[in-house]
N, C-alpha and C. Protein backbone atom coordinates (compact mmCIF):
# COMPACT_ATOMS: atom_id res chain seq x y z
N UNK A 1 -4.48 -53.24 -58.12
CA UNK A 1 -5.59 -54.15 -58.30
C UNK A 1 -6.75 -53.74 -57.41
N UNK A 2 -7.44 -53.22 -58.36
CA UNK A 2 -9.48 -53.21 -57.30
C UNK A 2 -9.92 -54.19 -56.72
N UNK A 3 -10.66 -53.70 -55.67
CA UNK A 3 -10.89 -54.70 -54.97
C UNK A 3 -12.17 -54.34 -54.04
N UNK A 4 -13.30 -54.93 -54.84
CA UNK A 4 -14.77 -54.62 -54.02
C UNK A 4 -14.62 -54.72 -52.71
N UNK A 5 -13.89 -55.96 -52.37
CA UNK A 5 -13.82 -55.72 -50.52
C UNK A 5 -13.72 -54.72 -49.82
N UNK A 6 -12.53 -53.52 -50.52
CA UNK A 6 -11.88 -52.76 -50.00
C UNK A 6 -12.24 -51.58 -49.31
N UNK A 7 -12.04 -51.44 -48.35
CA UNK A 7 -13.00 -50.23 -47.26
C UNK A 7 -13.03 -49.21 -47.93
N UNK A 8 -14.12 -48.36 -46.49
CA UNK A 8 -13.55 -46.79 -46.75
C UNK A 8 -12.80 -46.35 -45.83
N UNK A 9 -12.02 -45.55 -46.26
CA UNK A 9 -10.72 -45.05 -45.23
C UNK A 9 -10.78 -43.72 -44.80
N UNK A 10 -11.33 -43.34 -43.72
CA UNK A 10 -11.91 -42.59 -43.35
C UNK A 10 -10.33 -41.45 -42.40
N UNK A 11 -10.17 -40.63 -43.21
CA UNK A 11 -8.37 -40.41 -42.99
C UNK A 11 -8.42 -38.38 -42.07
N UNK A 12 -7.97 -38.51 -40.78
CA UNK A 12 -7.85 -37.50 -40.87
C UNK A 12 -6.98 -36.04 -41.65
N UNK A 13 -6.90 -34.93 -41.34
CA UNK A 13 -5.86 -34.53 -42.69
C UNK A 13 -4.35 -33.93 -42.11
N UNK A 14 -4.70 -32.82 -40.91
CA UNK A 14 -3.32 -32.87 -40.20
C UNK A 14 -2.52 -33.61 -39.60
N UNK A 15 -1.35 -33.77 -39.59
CA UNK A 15 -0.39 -34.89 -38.82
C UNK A 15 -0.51 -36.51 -39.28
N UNK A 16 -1.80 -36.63 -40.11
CA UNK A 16 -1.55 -38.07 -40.66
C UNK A 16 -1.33 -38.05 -42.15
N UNK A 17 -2.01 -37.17 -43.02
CA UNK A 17 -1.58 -36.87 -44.32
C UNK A 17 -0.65 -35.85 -44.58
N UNK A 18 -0.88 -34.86 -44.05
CA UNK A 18 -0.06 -33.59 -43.96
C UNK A 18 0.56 -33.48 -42.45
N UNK A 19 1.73 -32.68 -43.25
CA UNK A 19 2.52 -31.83 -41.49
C UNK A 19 1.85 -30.91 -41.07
N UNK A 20 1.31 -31.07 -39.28
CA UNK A 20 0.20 -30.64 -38.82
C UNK A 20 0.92 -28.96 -38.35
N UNK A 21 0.32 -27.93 -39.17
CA UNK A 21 1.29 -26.70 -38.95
C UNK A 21 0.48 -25.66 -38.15
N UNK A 22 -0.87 -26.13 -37.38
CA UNK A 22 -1.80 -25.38 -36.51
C UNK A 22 -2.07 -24.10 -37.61
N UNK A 23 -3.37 -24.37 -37.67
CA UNK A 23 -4.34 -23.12 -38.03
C UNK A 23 -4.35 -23.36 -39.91
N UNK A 24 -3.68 -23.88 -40.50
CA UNK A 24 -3.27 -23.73 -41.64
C UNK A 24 -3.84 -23.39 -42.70
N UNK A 25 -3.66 -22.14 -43.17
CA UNK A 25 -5.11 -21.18 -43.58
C UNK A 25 -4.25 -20.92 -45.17
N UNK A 26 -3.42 -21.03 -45.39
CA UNK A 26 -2.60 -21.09 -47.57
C UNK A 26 -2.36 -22.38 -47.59
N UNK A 27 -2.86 -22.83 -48.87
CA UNK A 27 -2.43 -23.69 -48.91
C UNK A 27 -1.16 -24.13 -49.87
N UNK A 28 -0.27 -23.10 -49.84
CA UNK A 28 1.08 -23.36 -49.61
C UNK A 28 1.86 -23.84 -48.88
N UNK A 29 1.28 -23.96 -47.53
CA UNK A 29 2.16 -24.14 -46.39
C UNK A 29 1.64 -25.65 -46.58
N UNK A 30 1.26 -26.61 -47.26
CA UNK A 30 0.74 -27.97 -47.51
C UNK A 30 2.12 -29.08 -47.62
N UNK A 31 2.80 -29.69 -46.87
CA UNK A 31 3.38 -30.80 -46.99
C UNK A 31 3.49 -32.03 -46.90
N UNK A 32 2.88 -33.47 -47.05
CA UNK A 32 3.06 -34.70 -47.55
C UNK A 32 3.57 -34.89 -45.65
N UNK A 33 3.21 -35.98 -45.21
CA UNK A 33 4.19 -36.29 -44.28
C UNK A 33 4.77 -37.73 -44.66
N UNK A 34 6.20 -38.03 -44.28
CA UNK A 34 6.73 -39.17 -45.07
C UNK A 34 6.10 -40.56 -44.90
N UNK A 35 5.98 -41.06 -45.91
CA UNK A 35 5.51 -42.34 -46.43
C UNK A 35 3.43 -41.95 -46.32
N UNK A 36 3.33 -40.56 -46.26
CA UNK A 36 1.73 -40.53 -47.17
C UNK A 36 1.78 -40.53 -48.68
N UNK A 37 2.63 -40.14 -49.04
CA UNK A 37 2.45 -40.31 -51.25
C UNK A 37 2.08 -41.82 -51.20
N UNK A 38 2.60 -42.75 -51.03
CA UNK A 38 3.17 -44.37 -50.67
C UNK A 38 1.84 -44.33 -50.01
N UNK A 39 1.98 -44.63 -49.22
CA UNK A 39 0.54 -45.15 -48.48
C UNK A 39 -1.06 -44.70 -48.86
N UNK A 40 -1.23 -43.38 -50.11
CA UNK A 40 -2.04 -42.85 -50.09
C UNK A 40 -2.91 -43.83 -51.54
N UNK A 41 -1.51 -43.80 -52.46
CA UNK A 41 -1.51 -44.66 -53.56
C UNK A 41 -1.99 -45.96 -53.80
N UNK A 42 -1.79 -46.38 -52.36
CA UNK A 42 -1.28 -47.92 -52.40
C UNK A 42 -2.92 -48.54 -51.86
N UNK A 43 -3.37 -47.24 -51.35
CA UNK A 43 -5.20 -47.17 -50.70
C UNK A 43 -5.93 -47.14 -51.92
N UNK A 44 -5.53 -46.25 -52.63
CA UNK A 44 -6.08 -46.30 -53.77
C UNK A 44 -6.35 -47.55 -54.76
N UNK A 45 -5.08 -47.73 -55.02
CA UNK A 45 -4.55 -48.70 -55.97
C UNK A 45 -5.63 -50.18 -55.51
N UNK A 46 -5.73 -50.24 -54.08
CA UNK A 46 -6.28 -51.42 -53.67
C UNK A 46 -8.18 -50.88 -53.79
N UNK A 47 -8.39 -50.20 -54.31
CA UNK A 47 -9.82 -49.57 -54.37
C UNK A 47 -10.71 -48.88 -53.24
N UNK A 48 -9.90 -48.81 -52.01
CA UNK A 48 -10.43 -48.31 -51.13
C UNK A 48 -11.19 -46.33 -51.29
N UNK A 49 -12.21 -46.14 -50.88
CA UNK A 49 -12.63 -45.01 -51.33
C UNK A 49 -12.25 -44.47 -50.11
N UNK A 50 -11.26 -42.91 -50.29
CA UNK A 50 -11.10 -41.91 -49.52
C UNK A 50 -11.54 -40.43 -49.20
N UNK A 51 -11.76 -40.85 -48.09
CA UNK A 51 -12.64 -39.81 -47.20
C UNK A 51 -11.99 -38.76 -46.22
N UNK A 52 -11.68 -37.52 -46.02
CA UNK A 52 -11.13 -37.02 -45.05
C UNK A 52 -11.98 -36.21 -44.25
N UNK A 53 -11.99 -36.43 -42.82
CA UNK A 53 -12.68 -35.55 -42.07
C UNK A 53 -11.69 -35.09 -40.57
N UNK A 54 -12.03 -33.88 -40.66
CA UNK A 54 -10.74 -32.96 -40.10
C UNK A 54 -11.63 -31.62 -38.93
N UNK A 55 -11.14 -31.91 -37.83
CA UNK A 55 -11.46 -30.51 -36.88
C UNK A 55 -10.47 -29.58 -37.61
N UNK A 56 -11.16 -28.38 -37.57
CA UNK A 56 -11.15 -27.09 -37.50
C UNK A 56 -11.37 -26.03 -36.99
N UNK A 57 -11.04 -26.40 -35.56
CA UNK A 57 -11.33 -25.29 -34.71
C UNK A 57 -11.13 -23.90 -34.53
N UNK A 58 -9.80 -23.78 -35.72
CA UNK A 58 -9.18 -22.33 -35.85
C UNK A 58 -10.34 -21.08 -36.19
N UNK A 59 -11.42 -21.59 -37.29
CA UNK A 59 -12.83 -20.58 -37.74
C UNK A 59 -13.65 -20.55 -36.17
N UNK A 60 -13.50 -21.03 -35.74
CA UNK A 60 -14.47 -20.84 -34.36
C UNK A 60 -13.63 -20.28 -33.30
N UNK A 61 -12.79 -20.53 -33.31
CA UNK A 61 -11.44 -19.46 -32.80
C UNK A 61 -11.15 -18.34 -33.01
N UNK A 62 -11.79 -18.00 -34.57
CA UNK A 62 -11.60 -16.40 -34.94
C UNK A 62 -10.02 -16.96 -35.94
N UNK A 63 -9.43 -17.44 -36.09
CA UNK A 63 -7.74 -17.48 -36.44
C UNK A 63 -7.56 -17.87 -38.23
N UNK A 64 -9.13 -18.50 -38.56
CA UNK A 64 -9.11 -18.81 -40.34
C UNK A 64 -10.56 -18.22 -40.49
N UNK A 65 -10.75 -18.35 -41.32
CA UNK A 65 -12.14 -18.42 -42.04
C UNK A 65 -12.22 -19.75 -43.10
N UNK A 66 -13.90 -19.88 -43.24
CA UNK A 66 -14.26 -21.11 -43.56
C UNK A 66 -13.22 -21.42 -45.32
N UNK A 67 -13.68 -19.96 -45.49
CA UNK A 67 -13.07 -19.55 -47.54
C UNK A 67 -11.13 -20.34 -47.24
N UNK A 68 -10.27 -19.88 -46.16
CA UNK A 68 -8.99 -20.15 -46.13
C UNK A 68 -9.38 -21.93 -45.89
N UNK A 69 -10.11 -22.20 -45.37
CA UNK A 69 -10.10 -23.51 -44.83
C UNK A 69 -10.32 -24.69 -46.16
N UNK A 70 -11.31 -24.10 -46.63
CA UNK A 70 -11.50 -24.76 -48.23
C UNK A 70 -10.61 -25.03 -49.55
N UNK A 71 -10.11 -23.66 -48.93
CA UNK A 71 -9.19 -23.46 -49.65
C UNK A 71 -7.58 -24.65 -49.89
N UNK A 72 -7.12 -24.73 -48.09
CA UNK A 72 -6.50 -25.40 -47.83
C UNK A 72 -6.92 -27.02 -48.30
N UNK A 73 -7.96 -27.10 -47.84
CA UNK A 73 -9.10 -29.01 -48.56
C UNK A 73 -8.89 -28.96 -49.69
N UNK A 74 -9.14 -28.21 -50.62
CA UNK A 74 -9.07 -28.34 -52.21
C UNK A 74 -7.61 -28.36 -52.62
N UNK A 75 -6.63 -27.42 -52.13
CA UNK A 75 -5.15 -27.66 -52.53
C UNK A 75 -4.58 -29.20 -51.80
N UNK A 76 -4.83 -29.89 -51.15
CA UNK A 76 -4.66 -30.87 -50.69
C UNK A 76 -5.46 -31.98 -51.21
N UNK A 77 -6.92 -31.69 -51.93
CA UNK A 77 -7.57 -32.47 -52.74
C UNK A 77 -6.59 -32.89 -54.18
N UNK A 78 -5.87 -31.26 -54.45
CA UNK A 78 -5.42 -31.63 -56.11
C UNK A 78 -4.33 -32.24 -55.77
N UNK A 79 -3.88 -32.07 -54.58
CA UNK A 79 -2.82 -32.77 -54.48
C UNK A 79 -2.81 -34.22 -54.65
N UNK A 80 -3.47 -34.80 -53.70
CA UNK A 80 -3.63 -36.21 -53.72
C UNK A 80 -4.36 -37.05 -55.15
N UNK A 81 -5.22 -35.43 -55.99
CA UNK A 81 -5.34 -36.31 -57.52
C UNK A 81 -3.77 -36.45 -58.66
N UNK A 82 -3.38 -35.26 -57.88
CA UNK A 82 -1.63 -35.66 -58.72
C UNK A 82 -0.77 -36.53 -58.27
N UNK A 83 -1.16 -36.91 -57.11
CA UNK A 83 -0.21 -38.35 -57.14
C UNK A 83 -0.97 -39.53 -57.24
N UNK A 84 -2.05 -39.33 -57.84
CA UNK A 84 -3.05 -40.73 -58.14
C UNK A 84 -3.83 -41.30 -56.96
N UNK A 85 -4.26 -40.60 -55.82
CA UNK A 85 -4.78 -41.17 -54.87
C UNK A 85 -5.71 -40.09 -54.91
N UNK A 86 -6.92 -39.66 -55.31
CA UNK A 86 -8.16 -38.74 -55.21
C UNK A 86 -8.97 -38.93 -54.17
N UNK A 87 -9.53 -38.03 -53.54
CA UNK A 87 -10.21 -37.85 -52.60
C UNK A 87 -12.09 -37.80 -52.88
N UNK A 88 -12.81 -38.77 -52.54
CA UNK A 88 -14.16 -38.56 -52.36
C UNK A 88 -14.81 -37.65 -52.09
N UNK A 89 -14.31 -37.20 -51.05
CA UNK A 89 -15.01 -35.71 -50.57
C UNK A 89 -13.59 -35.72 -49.26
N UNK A 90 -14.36 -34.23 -48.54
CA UNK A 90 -13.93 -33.91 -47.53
C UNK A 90 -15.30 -33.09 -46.32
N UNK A 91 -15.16 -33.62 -44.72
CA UNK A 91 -15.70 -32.86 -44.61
C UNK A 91 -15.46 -32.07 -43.23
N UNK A 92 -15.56 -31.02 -42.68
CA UNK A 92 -14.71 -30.10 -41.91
C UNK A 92 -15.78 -29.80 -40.68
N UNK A 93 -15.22 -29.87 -39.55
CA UNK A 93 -15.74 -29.12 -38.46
C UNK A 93 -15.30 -28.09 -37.82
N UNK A 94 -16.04 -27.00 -38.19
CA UNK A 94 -15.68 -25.34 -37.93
C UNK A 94 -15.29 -24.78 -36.66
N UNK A 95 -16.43 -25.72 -35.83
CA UNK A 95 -16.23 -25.28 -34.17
C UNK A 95 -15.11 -25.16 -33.15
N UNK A 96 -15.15 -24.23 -32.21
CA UNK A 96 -14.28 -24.38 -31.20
C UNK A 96 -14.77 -25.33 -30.50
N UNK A 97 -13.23 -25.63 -29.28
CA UNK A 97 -13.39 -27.32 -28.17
C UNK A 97 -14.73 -27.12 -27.68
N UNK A 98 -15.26 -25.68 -27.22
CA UNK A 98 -16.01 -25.57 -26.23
C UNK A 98 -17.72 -25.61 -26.51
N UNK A 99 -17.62 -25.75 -27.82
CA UNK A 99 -19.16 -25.40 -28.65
C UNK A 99 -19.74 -26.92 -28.53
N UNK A 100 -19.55 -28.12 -27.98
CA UNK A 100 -19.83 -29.10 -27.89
C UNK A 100 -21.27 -29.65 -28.81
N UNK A 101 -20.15 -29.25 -30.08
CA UNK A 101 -20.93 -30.12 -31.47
C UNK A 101 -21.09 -31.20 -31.64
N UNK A 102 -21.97 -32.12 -32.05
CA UNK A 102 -21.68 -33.58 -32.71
C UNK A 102 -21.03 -33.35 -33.93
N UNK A 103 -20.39 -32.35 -34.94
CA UNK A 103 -19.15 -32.72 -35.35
C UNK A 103 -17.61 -32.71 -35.36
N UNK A 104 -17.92 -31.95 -34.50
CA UNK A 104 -16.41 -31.82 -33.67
C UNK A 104 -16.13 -33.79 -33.02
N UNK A 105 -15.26 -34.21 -33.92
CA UNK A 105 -13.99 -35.52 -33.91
C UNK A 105 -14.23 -35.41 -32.54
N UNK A 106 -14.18 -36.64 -31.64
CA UNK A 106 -14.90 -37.62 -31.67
C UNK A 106 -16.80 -37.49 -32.11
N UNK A 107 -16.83 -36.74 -31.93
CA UNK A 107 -18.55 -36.36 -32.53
C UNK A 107 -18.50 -37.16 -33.94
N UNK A 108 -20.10 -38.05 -33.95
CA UNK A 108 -20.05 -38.75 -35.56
C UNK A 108 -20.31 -37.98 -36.51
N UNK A 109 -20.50 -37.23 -36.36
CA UNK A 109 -22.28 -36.51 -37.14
C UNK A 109 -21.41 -36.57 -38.61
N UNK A 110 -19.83 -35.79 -38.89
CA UNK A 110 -19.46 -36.02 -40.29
C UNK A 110 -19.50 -37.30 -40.94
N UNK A 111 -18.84 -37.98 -39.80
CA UNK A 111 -18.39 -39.74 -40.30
C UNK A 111 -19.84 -40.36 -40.96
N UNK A 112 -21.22 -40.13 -40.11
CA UNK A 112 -21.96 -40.49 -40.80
C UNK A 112 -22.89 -40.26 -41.64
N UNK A 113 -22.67 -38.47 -42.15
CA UNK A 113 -23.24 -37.93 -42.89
C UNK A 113 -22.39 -38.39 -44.48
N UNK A 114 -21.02 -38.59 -44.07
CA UNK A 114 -19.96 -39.44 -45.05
C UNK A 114 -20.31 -40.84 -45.17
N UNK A 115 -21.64 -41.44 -44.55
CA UNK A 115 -21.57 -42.73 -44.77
C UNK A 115 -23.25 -42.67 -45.80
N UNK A 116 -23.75 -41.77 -45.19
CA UNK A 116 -25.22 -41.27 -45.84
C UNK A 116 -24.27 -40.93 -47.58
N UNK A 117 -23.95 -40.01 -47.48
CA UNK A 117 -23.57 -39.57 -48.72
C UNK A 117 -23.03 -40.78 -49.96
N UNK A 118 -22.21 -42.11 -49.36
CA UNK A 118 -21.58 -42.71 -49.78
C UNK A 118 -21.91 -44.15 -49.85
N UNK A 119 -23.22 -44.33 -49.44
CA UNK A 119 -23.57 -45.57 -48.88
C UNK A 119 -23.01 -46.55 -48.30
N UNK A 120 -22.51 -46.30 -47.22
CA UNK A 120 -21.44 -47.76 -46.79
C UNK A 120 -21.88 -47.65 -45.20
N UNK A 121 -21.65 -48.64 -44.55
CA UNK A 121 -22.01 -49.06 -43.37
C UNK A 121 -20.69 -48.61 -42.73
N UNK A 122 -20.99 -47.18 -41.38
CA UNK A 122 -19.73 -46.95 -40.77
C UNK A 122 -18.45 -47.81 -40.18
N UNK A 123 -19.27 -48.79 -39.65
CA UNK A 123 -18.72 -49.96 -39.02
C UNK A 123 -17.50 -50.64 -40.24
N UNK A 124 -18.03 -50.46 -41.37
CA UNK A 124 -16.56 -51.04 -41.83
C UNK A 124 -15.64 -49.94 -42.06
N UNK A 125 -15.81 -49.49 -42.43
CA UNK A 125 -15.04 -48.23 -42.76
C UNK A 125 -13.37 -48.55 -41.66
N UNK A 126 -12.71 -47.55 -41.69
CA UNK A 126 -11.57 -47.60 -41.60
C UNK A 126 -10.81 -46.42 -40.83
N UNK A 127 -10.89 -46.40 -39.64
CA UNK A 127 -10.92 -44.74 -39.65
C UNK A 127 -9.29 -44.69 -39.15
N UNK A 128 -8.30 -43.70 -39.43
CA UNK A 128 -6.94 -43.18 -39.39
C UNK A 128 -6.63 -41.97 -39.25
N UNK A 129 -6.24 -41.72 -37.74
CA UNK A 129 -5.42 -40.69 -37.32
C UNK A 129 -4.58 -40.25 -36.36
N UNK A 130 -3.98 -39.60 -35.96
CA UNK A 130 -3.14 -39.43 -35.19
C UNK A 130 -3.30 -38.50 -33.47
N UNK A 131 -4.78 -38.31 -33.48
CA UNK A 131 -5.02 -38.20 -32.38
C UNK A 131 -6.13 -39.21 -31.48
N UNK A 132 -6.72 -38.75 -30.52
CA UNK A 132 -7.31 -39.74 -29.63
C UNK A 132 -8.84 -39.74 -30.03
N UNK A 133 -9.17 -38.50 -30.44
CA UNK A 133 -10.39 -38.20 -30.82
C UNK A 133 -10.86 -39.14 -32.37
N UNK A 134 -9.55 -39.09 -33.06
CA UNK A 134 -10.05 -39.77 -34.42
C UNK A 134 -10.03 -41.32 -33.74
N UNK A 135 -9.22 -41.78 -32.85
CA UNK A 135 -9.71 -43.45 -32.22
C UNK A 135 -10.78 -43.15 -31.89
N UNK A 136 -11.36 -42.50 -31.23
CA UNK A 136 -12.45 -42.62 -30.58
C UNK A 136 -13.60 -42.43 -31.44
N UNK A 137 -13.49 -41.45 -32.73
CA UNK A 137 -14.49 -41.72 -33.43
C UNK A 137 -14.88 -42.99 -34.16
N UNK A 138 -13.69 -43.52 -34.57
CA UNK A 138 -13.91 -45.03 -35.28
C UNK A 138 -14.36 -45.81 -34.00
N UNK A 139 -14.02 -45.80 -32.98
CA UNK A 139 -14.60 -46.99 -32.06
C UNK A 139 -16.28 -46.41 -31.69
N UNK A 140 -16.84 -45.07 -31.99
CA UNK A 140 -18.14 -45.06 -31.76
C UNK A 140 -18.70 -45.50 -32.95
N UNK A 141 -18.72 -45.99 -33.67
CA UNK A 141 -19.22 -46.13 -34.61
C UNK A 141 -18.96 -48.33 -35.41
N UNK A 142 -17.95 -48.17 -34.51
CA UNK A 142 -17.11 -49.81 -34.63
C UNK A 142 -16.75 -50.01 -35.55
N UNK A 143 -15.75 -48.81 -36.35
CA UNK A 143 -14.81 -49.05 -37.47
C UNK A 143 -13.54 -49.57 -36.81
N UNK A 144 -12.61 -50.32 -37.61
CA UNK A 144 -11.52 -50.17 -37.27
C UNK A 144 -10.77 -49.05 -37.34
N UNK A 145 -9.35 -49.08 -36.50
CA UNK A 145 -8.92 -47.89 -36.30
C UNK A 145 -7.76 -48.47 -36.65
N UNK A 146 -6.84 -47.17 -36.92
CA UNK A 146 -5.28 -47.03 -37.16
C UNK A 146 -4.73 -45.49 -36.86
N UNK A 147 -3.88 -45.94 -35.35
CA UNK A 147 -3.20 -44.50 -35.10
C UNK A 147 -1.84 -44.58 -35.60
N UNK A 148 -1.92 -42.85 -36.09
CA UNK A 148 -0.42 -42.87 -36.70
C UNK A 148 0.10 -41.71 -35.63
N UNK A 149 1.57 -43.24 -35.47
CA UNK A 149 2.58 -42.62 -34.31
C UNK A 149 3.11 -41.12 -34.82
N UNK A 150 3.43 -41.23 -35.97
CA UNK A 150 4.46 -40.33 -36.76
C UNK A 150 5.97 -40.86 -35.85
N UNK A 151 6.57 -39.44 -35.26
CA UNK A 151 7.76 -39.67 -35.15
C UNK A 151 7.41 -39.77 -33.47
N UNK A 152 6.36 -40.14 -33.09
CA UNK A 152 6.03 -40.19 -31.57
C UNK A 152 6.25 -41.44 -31.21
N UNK A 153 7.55 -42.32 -31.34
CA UNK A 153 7.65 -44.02 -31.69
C UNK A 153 7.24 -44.35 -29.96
N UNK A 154 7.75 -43.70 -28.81
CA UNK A 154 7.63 -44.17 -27.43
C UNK A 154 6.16 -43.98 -27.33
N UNK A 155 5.60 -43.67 -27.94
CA UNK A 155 3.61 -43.78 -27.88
C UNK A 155 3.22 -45.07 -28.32
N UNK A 156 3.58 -46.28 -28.22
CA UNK A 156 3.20 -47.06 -29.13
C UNK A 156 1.61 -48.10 -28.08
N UNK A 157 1.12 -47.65 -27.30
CA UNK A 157 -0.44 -48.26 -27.40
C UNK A 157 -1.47 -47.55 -27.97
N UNK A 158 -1.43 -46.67 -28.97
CA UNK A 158 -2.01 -46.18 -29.84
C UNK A 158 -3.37 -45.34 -29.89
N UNK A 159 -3.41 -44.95 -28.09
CA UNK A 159 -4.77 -44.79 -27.86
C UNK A 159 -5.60 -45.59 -27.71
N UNK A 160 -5.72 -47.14 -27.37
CA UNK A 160 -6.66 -48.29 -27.76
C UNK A 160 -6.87 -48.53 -29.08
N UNK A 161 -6.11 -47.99 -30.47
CA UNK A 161 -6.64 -48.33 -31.75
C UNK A 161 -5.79 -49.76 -31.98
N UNK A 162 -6.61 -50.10 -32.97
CA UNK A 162 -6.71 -51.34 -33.55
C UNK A 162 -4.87 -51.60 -34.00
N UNK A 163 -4.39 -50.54 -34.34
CA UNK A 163 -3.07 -51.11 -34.83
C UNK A 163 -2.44 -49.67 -34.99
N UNK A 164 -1.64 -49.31 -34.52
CA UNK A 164 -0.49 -48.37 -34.22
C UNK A 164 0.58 -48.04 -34.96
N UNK A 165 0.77 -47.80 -36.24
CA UNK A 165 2.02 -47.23 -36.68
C UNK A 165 2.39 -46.47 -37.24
N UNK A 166 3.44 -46.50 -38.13
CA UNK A 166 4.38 -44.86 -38.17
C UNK A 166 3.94 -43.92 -39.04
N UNK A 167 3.19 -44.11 -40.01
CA UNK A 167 2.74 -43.49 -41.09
C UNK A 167 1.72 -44.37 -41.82
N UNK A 168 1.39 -43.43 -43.31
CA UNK A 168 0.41 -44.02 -44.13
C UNK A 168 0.25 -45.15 -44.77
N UNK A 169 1.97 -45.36 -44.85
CA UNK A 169 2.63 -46.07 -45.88
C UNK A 169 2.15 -47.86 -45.31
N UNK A 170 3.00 -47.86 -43.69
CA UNK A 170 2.15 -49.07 -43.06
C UNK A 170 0.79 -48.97 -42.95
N UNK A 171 0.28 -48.09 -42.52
CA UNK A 171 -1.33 -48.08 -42.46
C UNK A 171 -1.90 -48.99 -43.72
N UNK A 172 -1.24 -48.75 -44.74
CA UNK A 172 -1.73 -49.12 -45.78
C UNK A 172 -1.66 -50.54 -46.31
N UNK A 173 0.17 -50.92 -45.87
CA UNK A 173 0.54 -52.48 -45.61
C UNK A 173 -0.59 -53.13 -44.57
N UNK A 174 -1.19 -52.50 -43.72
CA UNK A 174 -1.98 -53.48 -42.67
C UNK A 174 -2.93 -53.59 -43.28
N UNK A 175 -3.90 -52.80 -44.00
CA UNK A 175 -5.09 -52.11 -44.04
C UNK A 175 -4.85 -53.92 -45.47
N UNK A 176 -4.00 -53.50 -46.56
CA UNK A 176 -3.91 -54.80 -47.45
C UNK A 176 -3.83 -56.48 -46.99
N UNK A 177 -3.27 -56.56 -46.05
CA UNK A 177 -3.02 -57.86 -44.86
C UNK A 177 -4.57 -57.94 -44.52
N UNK A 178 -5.04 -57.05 -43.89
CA UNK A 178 -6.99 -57.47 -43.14
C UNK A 178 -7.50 -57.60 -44.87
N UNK A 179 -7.57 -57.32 -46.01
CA UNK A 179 -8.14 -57.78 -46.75
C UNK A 179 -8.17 -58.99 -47.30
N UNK A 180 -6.52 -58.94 -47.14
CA UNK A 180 -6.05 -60.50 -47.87
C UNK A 180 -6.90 -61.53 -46.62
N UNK A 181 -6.61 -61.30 -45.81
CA UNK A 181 -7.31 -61.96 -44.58
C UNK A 181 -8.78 -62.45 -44.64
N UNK A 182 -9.32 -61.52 -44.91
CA UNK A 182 -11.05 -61.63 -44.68
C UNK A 182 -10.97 -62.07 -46.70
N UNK A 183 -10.52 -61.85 -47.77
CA UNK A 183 -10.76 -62.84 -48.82
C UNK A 183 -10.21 -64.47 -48.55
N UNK A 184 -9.51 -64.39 -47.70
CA UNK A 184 -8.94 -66.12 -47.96
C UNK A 184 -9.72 -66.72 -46.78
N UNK A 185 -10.58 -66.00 -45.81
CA UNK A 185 -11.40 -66.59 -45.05
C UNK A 185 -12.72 -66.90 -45.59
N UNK A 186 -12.76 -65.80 -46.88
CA UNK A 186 -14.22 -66.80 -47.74
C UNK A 186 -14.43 -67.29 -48.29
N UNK A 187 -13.11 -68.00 -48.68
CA UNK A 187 -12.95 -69.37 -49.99
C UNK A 187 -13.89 -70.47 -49.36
């Protein structure tokens, strides 16, 4: 069921959608991490528009190039249109730690060139990932956040994000709960 309320979910791509396999330049080496099919669907299904924005430090490292990197985004794009959860766009930051970009995660500059592109106000948006940098980008901007533990269960204050758990699948149970929430608060 659609649902105009429904954010944007602003999702990073290693370790919260995929198994984070450093550098990951075929996109063969592309695997699902458990309960993203489920949780990716279920974003969908509720009308939320998905967005992925992902460091890439490996091209500024010398270790991919931009062509392997795209490459990897688009096999992970068709992916998520074959299990019914399609992707809006994607957008990538090339740089190494040390090049101190505004798009290098926590840097906004993608999140809100993704909000230019898409018209939506960052602040609602939704941002999800599994490191400190993706909290920290949703809190510059005053999206909510959702860190995913994965199998890191003794991590559970989440970096300061908004709500902490194991995968996509809850991300997605919470993410439906704040909607139901904010519709039955505007009857």
């Amino acid at each position: 069921m659609k649902n105009s309320n429904a954010p944007v979910v602003i999702l990073d791509r290693d370790g919260t959608i995929v198994v984070d396999r450093q550098y990951l330049g075929d996109p063969e080496g592309l695997e699902f991490l458990p309960g993203a099919v489920a949780g990716l669907r279920k974003l969908h299904a509720m009308g939320c528009k998905l967005i992925i924005i992902t460091n890439q430090s490996g091209i500024g490292r010398g270790l991919l190039t931009r062509e392997q990197v795209k490459r990897v985004n688009s096999g992970l794009e068709m992916m998520m249109q074959t299990i019914g959860a399609p992707v809006a766009d994607t957008y990538f930051c090339p740089h190494a730690p040390d090049a101190n970009c505004a798009c290098r995660k926590p840097g906004t500059e993608l999140l809100l060139r993704a909000a230019s592109d898409y018209e939506f106000d960052p602040s609602t948006a939704i941002v999800i990932g599994d490191k400190q940098s993706d909290i920290e980008l949703g809190k510059r901007v005053a999206a909510k956040t959702i860190f995913i533990l994965g199998d890191k269960a003794t991590q559970s204050e989440g970096h300061g994000s908004d709500v902490a758990v194991h995968n996509l699948q809850e991300a997605a149970q919470w993410i439906a709960a704040q909607i139901k929430l904010t519709a039955s608060a505007a009857v």
